[in-house]
PDB file of N, CA and C in Angstrom:
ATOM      1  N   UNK A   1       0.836  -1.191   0.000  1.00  0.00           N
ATOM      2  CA  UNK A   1       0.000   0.000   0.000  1.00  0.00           C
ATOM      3  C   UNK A   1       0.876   1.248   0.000  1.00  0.00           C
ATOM      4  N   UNK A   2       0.580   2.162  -0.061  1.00  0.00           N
ATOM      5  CA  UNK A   2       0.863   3.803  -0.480  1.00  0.00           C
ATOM      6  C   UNK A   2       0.176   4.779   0.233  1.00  0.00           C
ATOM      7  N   UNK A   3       0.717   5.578   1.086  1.00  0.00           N
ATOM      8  CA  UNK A   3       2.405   5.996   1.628  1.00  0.00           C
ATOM      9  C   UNK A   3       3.275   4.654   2.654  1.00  0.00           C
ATOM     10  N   UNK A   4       3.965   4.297   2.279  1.00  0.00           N
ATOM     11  CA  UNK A   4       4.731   3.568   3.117  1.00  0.00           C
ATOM     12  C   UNK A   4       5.593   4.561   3.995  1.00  0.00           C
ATOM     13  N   UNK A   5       5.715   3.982   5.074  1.00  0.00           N
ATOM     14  CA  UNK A   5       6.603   4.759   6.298  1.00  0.00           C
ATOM     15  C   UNK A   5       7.153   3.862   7.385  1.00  0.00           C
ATOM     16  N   UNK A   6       8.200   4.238   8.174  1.00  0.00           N
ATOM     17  CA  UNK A   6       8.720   4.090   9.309  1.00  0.00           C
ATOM     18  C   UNK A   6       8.352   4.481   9.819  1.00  0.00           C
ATOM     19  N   UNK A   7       7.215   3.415  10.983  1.00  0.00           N
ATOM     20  CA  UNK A   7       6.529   4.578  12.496  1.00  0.00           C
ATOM     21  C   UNK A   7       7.742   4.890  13.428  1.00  0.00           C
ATOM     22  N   UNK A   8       9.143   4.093  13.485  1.00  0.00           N
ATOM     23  CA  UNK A   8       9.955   4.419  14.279  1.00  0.00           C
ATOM     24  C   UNK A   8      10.676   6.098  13.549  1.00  0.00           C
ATOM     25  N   UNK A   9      10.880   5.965  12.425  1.00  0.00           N
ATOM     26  CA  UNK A   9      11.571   7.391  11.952  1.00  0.00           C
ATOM     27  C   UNK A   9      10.439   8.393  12.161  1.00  0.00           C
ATOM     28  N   UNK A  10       9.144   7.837  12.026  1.00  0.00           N
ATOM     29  CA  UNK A  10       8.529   9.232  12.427  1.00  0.00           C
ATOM     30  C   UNK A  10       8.460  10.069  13.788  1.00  0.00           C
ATOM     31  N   UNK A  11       8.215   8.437  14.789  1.00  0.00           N
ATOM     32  CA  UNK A  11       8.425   9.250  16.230  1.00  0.00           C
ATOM     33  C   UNK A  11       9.666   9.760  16.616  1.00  0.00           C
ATOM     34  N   UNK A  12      10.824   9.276  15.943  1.00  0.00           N
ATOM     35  CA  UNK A  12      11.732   9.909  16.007  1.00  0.00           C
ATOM     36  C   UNK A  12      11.618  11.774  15.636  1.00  0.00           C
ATOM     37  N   UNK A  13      11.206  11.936  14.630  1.00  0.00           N
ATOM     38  CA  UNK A  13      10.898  13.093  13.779  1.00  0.00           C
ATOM     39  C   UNK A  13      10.095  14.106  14.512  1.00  0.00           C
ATOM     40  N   UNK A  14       9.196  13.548  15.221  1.00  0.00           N
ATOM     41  CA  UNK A  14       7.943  14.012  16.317  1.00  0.00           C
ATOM     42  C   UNK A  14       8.678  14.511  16.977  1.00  0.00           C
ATOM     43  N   UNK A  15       9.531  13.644  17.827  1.00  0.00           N
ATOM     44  CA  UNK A  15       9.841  14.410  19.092  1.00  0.00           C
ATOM     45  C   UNK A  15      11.356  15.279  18.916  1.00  0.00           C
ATOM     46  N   UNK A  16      11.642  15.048  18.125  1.00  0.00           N
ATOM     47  CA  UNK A  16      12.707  16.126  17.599  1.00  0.00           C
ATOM     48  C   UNK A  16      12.083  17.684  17.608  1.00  0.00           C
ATOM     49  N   UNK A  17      11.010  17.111  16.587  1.00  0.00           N
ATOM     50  CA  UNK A  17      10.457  18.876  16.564  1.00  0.00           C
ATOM     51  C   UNK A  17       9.477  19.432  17.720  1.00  0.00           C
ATOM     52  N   UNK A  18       9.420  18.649  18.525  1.00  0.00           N
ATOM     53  CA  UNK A  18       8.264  18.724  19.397  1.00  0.00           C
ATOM     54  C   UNK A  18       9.437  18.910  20.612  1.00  0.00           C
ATOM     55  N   UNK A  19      10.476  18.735  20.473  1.00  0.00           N
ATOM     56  CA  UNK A  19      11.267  18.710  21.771  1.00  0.00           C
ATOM     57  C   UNK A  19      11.064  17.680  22.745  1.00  0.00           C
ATOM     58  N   UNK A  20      10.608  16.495  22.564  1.00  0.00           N
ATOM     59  CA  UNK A  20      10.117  15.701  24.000  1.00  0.00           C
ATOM     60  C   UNK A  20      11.470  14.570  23.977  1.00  0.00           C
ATOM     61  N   UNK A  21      11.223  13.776  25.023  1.00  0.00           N
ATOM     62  CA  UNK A  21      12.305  12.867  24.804  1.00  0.00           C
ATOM     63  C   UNK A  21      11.252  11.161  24.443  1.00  0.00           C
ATOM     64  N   UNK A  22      12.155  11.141  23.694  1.00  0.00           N
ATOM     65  CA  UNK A  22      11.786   9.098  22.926  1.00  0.00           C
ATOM     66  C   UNK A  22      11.992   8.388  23.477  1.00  0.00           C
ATOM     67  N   UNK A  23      11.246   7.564  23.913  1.00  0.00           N
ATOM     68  CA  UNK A  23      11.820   6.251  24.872  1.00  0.00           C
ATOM     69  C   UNK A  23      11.476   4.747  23.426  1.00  0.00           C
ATOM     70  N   UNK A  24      12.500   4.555  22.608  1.00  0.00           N
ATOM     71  CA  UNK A  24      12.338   3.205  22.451  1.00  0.00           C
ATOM     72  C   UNK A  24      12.606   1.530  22.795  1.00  0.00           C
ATOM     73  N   UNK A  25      11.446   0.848  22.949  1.00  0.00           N
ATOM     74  CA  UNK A  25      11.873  -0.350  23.569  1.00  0.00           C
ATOM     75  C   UNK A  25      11.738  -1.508  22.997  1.00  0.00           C
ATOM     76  N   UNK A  26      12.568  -2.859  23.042  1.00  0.00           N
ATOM     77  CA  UNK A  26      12.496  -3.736  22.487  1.00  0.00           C
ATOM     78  C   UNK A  26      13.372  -5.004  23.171  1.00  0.00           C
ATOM     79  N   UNK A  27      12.916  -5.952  23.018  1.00  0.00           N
ATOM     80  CA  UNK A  27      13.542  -6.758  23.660  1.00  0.00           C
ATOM     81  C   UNK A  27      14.682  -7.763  22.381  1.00  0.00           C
ATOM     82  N   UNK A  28      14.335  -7.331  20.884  1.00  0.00           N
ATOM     83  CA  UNK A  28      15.318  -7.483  20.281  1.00  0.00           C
ATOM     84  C   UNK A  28      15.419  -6.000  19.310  1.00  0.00           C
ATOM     85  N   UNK A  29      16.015  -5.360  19.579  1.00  0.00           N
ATOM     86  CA  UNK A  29      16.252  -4.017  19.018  1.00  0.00           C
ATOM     87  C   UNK A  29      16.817  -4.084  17.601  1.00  0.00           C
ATOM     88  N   UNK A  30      16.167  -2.917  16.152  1.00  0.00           N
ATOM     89  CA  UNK A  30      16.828  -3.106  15.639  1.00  0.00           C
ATOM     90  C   UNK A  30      17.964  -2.801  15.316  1.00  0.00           C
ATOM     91  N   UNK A  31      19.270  -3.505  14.537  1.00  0.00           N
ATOM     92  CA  UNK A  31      20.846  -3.444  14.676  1.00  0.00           C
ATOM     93  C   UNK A  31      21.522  -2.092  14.580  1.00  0.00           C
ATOM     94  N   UNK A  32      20.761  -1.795  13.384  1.00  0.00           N
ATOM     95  CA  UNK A  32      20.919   0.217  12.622  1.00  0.00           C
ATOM     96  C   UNK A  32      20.337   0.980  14.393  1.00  0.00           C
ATOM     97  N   UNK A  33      19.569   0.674  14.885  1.00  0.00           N
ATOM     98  CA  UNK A  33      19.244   1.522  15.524  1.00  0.00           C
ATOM     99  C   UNK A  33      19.768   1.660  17.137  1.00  0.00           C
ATOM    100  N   UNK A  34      20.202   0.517  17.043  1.00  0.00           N
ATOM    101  CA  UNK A  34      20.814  -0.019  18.200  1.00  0.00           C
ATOM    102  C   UNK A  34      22.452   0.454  18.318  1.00  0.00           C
ATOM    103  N   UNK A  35      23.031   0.363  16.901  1.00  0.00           N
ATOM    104  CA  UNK A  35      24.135   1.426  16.891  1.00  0.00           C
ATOM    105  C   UNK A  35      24.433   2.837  16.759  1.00  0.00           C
ATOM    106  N   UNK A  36      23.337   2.871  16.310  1.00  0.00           N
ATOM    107  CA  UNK A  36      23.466   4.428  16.135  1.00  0.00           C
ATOM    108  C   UNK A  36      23.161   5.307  17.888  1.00  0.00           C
ATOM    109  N   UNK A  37      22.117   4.208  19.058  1.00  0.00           N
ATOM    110  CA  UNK A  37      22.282   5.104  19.775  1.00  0.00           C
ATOM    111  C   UNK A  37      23.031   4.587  20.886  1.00  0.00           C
ATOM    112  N   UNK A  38      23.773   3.554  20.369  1.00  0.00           N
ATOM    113  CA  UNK A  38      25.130   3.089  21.223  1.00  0.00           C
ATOM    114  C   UNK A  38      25.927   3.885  21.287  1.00  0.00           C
ATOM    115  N   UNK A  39      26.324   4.575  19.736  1.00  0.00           N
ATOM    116  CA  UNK A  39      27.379   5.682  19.514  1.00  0.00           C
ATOM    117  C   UNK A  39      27.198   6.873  20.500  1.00  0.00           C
ATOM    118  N   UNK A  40      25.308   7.208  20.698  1.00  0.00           N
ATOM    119  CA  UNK A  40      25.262   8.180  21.597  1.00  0.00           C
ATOM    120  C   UNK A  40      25.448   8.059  22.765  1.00  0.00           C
ATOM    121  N   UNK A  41      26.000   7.005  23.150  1.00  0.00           N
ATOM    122  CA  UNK A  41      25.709   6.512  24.525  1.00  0.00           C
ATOM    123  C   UNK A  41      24.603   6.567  25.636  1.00  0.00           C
ATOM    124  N   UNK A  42      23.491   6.049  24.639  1.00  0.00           N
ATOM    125  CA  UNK A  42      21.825   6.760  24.706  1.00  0.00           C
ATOM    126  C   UNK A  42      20.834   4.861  25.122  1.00  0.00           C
ATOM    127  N   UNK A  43      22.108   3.867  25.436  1.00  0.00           N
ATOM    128  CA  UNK A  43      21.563   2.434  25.344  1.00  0.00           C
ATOM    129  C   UNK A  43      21.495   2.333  26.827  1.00  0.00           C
ATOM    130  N   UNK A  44      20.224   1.998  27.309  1.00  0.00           N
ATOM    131  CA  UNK A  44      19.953   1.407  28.638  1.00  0.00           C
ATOM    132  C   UNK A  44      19.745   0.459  28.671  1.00  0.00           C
ATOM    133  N   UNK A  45      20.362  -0.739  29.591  1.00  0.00           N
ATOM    134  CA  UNK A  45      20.081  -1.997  28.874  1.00  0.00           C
ATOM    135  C   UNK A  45      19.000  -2.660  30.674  1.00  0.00           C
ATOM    136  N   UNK A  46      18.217  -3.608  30.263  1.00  0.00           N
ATOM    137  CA  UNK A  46      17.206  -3.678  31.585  1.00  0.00           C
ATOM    138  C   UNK A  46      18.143  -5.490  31.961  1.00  0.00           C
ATOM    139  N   UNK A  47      18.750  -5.340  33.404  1.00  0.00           N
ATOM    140  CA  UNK A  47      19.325  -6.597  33.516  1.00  0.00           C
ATOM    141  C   UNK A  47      18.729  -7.715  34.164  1.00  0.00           C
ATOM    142  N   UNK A  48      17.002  -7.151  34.371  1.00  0.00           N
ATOM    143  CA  UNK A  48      16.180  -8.516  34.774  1.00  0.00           C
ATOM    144  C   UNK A  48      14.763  -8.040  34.120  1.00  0.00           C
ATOM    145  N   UNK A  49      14.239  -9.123  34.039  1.00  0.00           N
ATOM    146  CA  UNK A  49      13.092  -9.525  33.741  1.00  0.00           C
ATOM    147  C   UNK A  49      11.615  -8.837  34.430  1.00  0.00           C
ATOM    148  N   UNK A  50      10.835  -8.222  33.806  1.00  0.00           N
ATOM    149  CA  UNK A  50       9.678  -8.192  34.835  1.00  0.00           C
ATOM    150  C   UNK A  50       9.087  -9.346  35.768  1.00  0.00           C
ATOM    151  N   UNK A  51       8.617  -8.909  37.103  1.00  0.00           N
ATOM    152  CA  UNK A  51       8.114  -9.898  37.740  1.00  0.00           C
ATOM    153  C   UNK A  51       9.638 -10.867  38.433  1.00  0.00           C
ATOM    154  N   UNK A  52      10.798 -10.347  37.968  1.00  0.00           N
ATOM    155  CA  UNK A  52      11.727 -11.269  38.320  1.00  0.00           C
ATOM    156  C   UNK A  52      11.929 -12.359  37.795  1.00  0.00           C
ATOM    157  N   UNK A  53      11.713 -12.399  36.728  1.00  0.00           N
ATOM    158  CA  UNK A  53      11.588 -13.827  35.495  1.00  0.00           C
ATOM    159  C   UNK A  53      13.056 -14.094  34.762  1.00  0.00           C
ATOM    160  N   UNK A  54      13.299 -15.662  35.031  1.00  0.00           N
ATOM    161  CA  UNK A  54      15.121 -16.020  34.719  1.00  0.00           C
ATOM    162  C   UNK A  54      15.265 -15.340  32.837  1.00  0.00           C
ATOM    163  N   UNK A  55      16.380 -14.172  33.136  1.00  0.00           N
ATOM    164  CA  UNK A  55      16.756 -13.928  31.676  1.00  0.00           C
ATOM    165  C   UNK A  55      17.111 -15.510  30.715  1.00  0.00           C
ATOM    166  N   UNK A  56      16.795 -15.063  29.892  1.00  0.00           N
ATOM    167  CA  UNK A  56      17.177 -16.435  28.696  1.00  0.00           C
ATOM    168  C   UNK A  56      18.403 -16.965  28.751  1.00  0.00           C
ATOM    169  N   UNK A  57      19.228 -18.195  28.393  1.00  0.00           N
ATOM    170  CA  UNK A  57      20.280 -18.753  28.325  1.00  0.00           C
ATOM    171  C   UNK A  57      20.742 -18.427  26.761  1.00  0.00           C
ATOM    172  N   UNK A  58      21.866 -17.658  26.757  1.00  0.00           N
ATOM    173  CA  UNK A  58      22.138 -16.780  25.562  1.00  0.00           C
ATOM    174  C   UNK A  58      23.380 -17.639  24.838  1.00  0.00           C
ATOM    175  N   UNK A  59      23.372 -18.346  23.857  1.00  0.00           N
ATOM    176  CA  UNK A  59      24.543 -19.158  23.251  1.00  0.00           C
ATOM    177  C   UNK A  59      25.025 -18.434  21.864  1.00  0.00           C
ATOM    178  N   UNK A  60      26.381 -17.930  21.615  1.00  0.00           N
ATOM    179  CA  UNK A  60      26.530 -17.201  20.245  1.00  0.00           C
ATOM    180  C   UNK A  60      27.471 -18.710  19.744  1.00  0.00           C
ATOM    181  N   UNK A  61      26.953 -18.891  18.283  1.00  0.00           N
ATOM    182  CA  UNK A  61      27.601 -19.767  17.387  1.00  0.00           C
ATOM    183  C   UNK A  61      27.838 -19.136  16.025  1.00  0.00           C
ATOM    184  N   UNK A  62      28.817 -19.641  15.971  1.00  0.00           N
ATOM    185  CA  UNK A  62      30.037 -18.984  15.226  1.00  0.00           C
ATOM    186  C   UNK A  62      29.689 -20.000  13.553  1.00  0.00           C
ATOM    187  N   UNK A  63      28.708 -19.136  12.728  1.00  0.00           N
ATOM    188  CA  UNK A  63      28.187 -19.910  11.204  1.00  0.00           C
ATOM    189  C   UNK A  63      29.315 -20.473  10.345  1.00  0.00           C
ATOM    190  N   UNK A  64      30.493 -20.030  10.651  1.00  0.00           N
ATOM    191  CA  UNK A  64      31.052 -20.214   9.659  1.00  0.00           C
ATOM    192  C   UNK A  64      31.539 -21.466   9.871  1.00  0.00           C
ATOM    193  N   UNK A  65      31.672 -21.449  11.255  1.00  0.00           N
ATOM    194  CA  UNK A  65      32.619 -23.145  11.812  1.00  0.00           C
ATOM    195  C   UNK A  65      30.913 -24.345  11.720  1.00  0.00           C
ATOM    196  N   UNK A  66      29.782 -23.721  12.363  1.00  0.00           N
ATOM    197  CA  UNK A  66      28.915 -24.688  11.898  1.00  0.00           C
ATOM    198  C   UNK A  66      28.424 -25.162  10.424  1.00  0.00           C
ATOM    199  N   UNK A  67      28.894 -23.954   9.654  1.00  0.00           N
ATOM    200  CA  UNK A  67      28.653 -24.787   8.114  1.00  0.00           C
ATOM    201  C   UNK A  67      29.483 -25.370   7.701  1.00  0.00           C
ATOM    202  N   UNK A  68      30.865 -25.620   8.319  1.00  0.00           N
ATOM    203  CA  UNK A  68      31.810 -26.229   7.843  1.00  0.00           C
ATOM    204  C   UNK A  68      32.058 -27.503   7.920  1.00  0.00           C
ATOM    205  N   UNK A  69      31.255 -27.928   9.666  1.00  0.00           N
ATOM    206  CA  UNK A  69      31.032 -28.908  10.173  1.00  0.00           C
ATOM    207  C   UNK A  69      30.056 -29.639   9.375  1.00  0.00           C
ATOM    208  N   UNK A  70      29.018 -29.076   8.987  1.00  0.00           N
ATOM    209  CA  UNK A  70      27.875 -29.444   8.213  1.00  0.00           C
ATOM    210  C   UNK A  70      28.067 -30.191   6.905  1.00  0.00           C
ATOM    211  N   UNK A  71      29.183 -29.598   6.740  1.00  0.00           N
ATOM    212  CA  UNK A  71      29.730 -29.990   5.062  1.00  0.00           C
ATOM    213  C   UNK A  71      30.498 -31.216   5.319  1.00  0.00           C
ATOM    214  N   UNK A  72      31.148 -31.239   6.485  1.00  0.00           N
ATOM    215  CA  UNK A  72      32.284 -32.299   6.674  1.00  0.00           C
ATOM    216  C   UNK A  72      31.193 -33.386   7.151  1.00  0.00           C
ATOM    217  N   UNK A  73      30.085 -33.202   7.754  1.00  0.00           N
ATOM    218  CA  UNK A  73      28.917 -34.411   7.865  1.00  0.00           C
ATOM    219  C   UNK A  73      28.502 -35.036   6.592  1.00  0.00           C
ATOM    220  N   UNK A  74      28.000 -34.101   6.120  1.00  0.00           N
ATOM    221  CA  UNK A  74      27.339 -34.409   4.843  1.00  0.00           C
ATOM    222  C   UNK A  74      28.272 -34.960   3.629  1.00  0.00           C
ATOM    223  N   UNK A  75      29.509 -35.001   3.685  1.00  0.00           N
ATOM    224  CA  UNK A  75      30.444 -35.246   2.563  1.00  0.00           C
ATOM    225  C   UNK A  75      30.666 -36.677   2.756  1.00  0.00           C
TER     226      UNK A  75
END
């Protein structure tokens, strides 16, 4: 459909000209936006859960070594 938009660039835009302050939240933020207000040093990060609920068990894997593995299975 037509006008397409960013509701995040607009509230951004809002409160620029409006002077207020933006609170955006997300529990996976996006990356562009997440650096850009890292740079500002504008990132609050929340280190528990509402209600006191166990944060997630967070594992980073490294694609390049699992597709490699993948290949060496599959071969």
């Amino acid at each position: 459909m037509t006008p397409k938009y960013n509701a995040k660039e607009i509230a951004l835009y809002l409160a620029k000209e409006e002077n207020i302050p933006l609170v955006l939240g997300s529990a996976t933020p996006d990356i562009s936006t997440y650096y850009k207000l890292e740079k500002q040093n504008a990132v609050i990060t929340l280190t528990e859960r509402a209600n006191s609920a166990e944060l997630p068990k967070i594992e980073i894997i490294d694609m390049k070594q699992e597709l490699a593995m993948r290949k060496q299975i599959n071969a």
